[in-house]
PDB file of N, CA and C in Angstrom:
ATOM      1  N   UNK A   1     -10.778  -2.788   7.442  1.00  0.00           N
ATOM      2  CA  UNK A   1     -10.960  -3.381   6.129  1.00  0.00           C
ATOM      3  C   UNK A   1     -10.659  -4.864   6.237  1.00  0.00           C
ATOM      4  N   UNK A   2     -11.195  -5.675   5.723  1.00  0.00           N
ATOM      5  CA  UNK A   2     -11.268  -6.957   5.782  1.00  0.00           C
ATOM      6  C   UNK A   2      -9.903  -7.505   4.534  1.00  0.00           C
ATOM      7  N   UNK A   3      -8.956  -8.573   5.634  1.00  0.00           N
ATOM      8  CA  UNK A   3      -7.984  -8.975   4.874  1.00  0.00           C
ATOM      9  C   UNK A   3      -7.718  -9.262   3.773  1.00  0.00           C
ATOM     10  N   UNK A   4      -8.827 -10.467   3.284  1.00  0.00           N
ATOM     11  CA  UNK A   4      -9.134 -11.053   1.761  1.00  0.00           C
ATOM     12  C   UNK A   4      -9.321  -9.442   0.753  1.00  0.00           C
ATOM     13  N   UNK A   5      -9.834  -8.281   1.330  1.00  0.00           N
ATOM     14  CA  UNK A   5      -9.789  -7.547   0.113  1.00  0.00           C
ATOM     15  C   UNK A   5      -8.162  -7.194  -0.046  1.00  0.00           C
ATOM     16  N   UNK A   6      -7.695  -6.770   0.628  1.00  0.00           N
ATOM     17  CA  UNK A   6      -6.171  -6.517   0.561  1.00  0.00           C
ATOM     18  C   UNK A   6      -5.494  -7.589  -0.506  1.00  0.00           C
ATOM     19  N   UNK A   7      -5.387  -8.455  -0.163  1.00  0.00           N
ATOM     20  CA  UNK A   7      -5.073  -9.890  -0.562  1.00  0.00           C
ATOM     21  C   UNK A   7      -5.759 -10.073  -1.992  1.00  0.00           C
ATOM     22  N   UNK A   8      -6.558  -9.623  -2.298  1.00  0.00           N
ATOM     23  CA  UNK A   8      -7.039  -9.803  -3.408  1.00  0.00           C
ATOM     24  C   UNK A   8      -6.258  -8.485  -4.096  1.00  0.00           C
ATOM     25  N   UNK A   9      -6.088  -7.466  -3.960  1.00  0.00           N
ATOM     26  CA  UNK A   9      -5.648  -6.384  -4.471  1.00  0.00           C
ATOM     27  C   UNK A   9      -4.057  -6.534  -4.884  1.00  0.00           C
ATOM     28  N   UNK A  10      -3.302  -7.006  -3.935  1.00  0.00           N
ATOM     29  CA  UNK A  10      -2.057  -7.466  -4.324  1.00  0.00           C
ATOM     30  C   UNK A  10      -1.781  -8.457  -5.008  1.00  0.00           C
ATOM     31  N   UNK A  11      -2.915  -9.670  -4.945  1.00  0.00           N
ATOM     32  CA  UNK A  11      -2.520 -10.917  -5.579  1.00  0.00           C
ATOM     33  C   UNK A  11      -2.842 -10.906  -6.971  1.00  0.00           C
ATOM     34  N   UNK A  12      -4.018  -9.987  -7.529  1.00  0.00           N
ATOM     35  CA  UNK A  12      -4.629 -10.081  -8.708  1.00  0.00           C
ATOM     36  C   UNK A  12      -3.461  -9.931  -9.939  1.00  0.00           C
ATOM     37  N   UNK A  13      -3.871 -10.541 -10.553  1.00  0.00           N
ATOM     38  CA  UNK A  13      -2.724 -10.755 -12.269  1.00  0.00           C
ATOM     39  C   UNK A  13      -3.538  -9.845 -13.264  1.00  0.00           C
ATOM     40  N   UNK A  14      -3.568  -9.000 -14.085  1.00  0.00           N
ATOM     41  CA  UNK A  14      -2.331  -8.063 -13.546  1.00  0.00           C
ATOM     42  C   UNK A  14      -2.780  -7.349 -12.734  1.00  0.00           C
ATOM     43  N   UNK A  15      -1.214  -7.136 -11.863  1.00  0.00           N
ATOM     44  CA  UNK A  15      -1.539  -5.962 -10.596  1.00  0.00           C
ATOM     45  C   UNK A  15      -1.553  -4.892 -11.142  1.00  0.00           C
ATOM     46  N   UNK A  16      -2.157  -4.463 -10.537  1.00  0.00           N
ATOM     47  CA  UNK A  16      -2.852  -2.834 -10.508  1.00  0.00           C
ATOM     48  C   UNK A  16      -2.399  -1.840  -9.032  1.00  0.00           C
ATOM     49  N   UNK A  17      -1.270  -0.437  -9.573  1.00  0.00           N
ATOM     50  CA  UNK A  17      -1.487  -0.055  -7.994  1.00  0.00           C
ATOM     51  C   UNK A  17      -2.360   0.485  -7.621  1.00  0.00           C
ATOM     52  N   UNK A  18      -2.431   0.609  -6.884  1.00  0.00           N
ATOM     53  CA  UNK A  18      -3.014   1.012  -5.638  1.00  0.00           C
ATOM     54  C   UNK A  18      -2.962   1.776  -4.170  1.00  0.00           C
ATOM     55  N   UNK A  19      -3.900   2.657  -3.819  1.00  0.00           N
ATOM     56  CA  UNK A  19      -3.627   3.381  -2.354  1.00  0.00           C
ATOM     57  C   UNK A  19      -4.535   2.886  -1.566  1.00  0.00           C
ATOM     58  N   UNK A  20      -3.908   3.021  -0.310  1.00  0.00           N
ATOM     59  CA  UNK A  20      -4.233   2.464   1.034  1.00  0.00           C
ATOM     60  C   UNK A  20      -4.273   3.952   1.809  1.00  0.00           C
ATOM     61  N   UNK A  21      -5.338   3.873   2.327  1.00  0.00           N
ATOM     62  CA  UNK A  21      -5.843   5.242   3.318  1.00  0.00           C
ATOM     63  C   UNK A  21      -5.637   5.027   4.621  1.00  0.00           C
ATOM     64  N   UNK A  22      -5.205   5.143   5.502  1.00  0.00           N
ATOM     65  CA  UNK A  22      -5.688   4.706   7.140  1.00  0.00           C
ATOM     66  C   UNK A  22      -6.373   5.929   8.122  1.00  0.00           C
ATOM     67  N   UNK A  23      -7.031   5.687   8.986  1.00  0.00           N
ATOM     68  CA  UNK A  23      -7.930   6.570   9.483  1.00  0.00           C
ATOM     69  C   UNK A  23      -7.291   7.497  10.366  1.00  0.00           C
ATOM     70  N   UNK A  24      -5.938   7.650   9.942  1.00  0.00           N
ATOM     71  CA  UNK A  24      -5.043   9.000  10.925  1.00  0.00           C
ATOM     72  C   UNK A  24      -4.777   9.858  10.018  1.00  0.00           C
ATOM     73  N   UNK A  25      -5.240   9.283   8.282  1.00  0.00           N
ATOM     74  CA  UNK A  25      -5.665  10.406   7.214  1.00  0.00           C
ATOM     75  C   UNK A  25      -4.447  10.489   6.428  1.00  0.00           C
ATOM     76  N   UNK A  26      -3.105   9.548   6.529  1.00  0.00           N
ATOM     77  CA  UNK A  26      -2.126   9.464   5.842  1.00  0.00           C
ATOM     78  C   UNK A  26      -2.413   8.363   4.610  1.00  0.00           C
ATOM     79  N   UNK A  27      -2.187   8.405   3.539  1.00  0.00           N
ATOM     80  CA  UNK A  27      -1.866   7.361   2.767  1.00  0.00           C
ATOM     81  C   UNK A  27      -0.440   6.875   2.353  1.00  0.00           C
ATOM     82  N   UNK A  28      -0.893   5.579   1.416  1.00  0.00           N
ATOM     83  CA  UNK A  28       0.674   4.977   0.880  1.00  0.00           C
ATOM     84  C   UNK A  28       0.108   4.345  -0.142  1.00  0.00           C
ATOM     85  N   UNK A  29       1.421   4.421  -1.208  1.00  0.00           N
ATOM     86  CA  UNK A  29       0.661   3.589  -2.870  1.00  0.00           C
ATOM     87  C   UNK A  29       1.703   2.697  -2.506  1.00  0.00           C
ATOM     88  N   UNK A  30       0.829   1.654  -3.174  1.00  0.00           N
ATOM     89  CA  UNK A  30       1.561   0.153  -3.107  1.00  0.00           C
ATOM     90  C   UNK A  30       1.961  -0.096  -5.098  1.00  0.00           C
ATOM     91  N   UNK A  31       2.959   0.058  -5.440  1.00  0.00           N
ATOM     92  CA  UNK A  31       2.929   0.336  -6.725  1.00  0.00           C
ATOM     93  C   UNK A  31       3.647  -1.522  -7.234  1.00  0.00           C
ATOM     94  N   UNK A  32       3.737  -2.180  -6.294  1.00  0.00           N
ATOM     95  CA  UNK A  32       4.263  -3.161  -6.646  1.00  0.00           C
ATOM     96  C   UNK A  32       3.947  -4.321  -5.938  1.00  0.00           C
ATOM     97  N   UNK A  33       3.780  -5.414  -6.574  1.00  0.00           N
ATOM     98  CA  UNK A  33       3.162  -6.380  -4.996  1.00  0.00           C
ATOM     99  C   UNK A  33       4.426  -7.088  -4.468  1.00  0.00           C
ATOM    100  N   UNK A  34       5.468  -6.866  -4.602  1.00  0.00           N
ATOM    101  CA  UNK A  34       6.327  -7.306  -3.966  1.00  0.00           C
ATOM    102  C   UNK A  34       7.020  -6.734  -2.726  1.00  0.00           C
ATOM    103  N   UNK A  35       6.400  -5.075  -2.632  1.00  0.00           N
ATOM    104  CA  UNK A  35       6.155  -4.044  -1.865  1.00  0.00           C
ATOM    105  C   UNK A  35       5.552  -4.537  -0.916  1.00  0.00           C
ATOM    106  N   UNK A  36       4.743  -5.106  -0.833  1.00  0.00           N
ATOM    107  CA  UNK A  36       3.709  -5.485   0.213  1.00  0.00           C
ATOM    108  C   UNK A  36       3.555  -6.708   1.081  1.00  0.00           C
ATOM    109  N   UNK A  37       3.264  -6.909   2.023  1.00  0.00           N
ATOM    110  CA  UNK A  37       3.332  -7.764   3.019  1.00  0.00           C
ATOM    111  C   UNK A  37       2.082  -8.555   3.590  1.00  0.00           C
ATOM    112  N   UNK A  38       1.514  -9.259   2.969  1.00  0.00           N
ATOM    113  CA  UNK A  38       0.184  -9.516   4.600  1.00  0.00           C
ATOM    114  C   UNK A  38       0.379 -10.211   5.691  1.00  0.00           C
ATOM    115  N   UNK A  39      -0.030  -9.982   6.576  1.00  0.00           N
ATOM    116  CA  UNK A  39       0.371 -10.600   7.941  1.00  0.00           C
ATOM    117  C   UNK A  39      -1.038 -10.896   8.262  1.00  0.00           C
ATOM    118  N   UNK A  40      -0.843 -11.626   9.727  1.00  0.00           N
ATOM    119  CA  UNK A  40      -2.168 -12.162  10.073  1.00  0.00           C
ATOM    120  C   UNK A  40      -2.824 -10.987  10.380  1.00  0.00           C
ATOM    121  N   UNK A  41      -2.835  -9.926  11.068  1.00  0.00           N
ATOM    122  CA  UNK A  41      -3.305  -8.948  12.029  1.00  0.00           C
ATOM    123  C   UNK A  41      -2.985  -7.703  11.196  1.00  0.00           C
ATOM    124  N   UNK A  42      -2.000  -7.382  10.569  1.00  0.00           N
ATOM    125  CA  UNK A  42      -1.019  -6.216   9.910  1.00  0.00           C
ATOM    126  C   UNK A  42      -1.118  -6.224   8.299  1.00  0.00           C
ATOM    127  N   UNK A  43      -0.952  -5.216   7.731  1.00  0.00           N
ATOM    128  CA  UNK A  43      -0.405  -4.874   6.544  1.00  0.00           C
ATOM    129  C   UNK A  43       0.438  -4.271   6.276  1.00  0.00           C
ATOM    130  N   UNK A  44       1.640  -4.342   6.036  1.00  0.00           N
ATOM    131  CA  UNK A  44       2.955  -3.938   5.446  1.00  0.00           C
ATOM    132  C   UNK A  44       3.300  -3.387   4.165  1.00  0.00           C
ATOM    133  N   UNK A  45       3.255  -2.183   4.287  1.00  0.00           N
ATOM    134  CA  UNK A  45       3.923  -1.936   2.820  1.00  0.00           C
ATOM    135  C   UNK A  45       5.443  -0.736   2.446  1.00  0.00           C
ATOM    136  N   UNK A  46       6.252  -1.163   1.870  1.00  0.00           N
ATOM    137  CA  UNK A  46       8.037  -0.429   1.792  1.00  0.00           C
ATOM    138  C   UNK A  46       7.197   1.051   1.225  1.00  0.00           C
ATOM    139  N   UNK A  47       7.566   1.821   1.403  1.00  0.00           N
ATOM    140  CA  UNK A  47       6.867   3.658   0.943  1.00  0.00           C
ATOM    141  C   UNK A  47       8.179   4.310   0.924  1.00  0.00           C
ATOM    142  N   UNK A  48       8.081   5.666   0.276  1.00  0.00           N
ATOM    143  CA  UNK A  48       8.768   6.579   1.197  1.00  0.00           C
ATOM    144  C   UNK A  48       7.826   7.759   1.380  1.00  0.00           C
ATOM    145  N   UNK A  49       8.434   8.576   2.396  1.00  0.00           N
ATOM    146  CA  UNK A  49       7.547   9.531   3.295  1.00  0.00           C
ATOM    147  C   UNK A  49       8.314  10.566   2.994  1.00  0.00           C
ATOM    148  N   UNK A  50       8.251  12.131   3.665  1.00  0.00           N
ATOM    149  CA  UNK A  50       8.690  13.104   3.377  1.00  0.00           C
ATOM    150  C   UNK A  50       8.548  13.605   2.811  1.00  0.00           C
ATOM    151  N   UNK A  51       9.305  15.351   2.836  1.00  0.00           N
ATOM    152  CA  UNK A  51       9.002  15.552   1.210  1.00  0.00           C
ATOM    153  C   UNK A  51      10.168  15.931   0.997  1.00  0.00           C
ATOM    154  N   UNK A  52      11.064  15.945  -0.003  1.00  0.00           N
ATOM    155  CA  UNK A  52      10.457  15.080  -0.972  1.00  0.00           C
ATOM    156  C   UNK A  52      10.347  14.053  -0.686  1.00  0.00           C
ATOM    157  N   UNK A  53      10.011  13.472  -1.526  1.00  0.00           N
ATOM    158  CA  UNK A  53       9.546  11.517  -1.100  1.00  0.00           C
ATOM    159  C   UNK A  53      11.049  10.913  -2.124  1.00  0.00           C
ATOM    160  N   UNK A  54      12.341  11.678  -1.667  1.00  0.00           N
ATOM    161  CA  UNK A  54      13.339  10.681  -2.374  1.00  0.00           C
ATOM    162  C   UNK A  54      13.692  10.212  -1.043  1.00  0.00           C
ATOM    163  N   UNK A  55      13.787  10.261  -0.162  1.00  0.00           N
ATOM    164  CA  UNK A  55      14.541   9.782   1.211  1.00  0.00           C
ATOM    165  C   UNK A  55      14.205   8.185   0.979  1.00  0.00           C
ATOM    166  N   UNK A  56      15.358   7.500   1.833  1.00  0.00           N
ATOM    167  CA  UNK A  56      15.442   5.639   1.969  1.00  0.00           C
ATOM    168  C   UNK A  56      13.719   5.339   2.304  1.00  0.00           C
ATOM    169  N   UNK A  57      13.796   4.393   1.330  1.00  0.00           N
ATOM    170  CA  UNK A  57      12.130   3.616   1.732  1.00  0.00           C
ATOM    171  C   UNK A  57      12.073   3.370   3.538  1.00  0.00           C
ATOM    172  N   UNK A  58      10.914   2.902   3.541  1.00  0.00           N
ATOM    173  CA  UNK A  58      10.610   2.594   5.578  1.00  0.00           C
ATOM    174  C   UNK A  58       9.311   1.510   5.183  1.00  0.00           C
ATOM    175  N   UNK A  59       9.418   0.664   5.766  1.00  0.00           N
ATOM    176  CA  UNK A  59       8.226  -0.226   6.168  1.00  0.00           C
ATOM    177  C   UNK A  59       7.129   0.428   6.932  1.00  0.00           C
ATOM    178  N   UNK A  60       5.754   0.144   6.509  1.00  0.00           N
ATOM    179  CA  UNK A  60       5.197   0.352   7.339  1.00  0.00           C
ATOM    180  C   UNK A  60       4.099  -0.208   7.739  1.00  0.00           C
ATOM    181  N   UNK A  61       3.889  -0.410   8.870  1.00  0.00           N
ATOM    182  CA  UNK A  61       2.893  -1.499   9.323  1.00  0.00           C
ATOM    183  C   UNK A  61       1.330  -0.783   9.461  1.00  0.00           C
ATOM    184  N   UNK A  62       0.842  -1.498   8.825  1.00  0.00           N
ATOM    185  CA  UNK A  62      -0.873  -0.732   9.306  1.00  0.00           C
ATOM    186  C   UNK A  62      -1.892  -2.104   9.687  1.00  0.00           C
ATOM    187  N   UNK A  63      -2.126  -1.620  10.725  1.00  0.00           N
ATOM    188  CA  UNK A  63      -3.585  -2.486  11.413  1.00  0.00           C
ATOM    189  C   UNK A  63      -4.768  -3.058  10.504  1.00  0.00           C
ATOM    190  N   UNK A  64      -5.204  -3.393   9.680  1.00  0.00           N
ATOM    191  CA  UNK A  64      -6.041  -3.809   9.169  1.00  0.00           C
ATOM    192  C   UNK A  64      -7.392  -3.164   9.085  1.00  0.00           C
ATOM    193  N   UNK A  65      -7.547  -2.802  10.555  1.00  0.00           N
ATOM    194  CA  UNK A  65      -8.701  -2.471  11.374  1.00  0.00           C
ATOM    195  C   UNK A  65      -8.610  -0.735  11.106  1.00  0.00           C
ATOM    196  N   UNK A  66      -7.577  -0.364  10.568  1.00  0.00           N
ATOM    197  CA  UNK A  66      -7.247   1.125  10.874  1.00  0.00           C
ATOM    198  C   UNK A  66      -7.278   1.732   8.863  1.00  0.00           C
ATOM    199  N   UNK A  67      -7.489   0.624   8.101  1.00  0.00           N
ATOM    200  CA  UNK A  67      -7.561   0.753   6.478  1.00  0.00           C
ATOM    201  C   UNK A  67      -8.936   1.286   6.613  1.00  0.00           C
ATOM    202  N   UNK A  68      -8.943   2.696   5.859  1.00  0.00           N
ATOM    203  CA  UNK A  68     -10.230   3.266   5.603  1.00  0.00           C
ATOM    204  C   UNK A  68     -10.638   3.192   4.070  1.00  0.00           C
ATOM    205  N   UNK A  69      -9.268   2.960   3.554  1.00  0.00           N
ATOM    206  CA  UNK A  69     -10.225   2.843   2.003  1.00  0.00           C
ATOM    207  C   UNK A  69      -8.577   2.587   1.408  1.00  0.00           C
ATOM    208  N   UNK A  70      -9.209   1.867   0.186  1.00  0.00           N
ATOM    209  CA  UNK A  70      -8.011   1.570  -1.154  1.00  0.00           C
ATOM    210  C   UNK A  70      -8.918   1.950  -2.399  1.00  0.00           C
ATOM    211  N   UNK A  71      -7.868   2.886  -3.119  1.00  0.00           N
ATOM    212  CA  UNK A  71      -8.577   2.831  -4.317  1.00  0.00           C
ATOM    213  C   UNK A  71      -7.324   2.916  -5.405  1.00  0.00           C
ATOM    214  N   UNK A  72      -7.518   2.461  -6.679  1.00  0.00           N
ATOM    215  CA  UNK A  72      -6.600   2.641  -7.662  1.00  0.00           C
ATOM    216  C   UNK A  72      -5.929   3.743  -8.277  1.00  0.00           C
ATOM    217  N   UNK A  73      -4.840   3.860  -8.000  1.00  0.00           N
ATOM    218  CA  UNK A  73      -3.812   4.875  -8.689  1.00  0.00           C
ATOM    219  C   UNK A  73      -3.966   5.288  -9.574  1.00  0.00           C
ATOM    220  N   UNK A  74      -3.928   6.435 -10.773  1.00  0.00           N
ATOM    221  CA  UNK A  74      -3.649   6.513 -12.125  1.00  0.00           C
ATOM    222  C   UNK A  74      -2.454   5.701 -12.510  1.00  0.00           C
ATOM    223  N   UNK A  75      -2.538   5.567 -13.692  1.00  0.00           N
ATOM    224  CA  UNK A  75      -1.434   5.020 -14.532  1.00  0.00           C
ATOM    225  C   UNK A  75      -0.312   5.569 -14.274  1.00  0.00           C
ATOM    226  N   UNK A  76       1.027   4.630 -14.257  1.00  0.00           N
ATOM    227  CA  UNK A  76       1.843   5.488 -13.431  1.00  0.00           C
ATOM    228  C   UNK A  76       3.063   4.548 -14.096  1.00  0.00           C
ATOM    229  N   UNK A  77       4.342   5.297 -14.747  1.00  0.00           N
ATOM    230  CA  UNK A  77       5.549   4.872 -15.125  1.00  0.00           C
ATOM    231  C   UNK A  77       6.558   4.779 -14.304  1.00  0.00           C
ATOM    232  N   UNK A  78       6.946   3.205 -14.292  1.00  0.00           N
ATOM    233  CA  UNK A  78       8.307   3.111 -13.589  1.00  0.00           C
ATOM    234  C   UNK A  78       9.164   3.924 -13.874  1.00  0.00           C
ATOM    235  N   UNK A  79      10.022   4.689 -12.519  1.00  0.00           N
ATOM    236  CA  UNK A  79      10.802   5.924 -12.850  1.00  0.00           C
ATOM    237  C   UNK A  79      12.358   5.073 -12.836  1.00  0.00           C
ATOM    238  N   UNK A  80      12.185   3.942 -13.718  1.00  0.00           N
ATOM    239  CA  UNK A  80      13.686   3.444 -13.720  1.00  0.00           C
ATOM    240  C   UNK A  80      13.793   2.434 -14.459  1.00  0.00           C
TER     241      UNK A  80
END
């Protein structure tokens, strides 16, 4: 996936979340853009994994090259 779309997805006013797919078939919602990272080569985003998904957040780095798709979240309430 090409950087500028990423970059556009996090930067846009108002943000909107969003999921990120990668082609090993895992996803991650980016529910915040402060969550998120761009790098030159990489995309970064804080998640949590598991299940349940209460365990400590983890960074995680994804290749750019390895983003198979983003699409928008439902509407979704801060749980705090």
């Amino acid at each position: 996936m090409d950087r500028d779309i990423i970059k556009h997805l996090v930067q846009r006013k108002p943000f909107k979340a969003f999921e990120v797919g990668v082609s090993a078939g895992e996803s991650f919602e980016v529910k915040h853009p402060e969550l998120a990272v761009l790098g030159g080569n990489v995309f970064a985003v804080m998640t949590r994994t598991g299940e349940p998904r209460t365990i400590e957040p983890e960074m995680v780095w994804i290749g750019y090259e390895h983003i198979a798709y983003c699409r928008p979240l439902p509407k979704w309430e801060v749980p705090f």
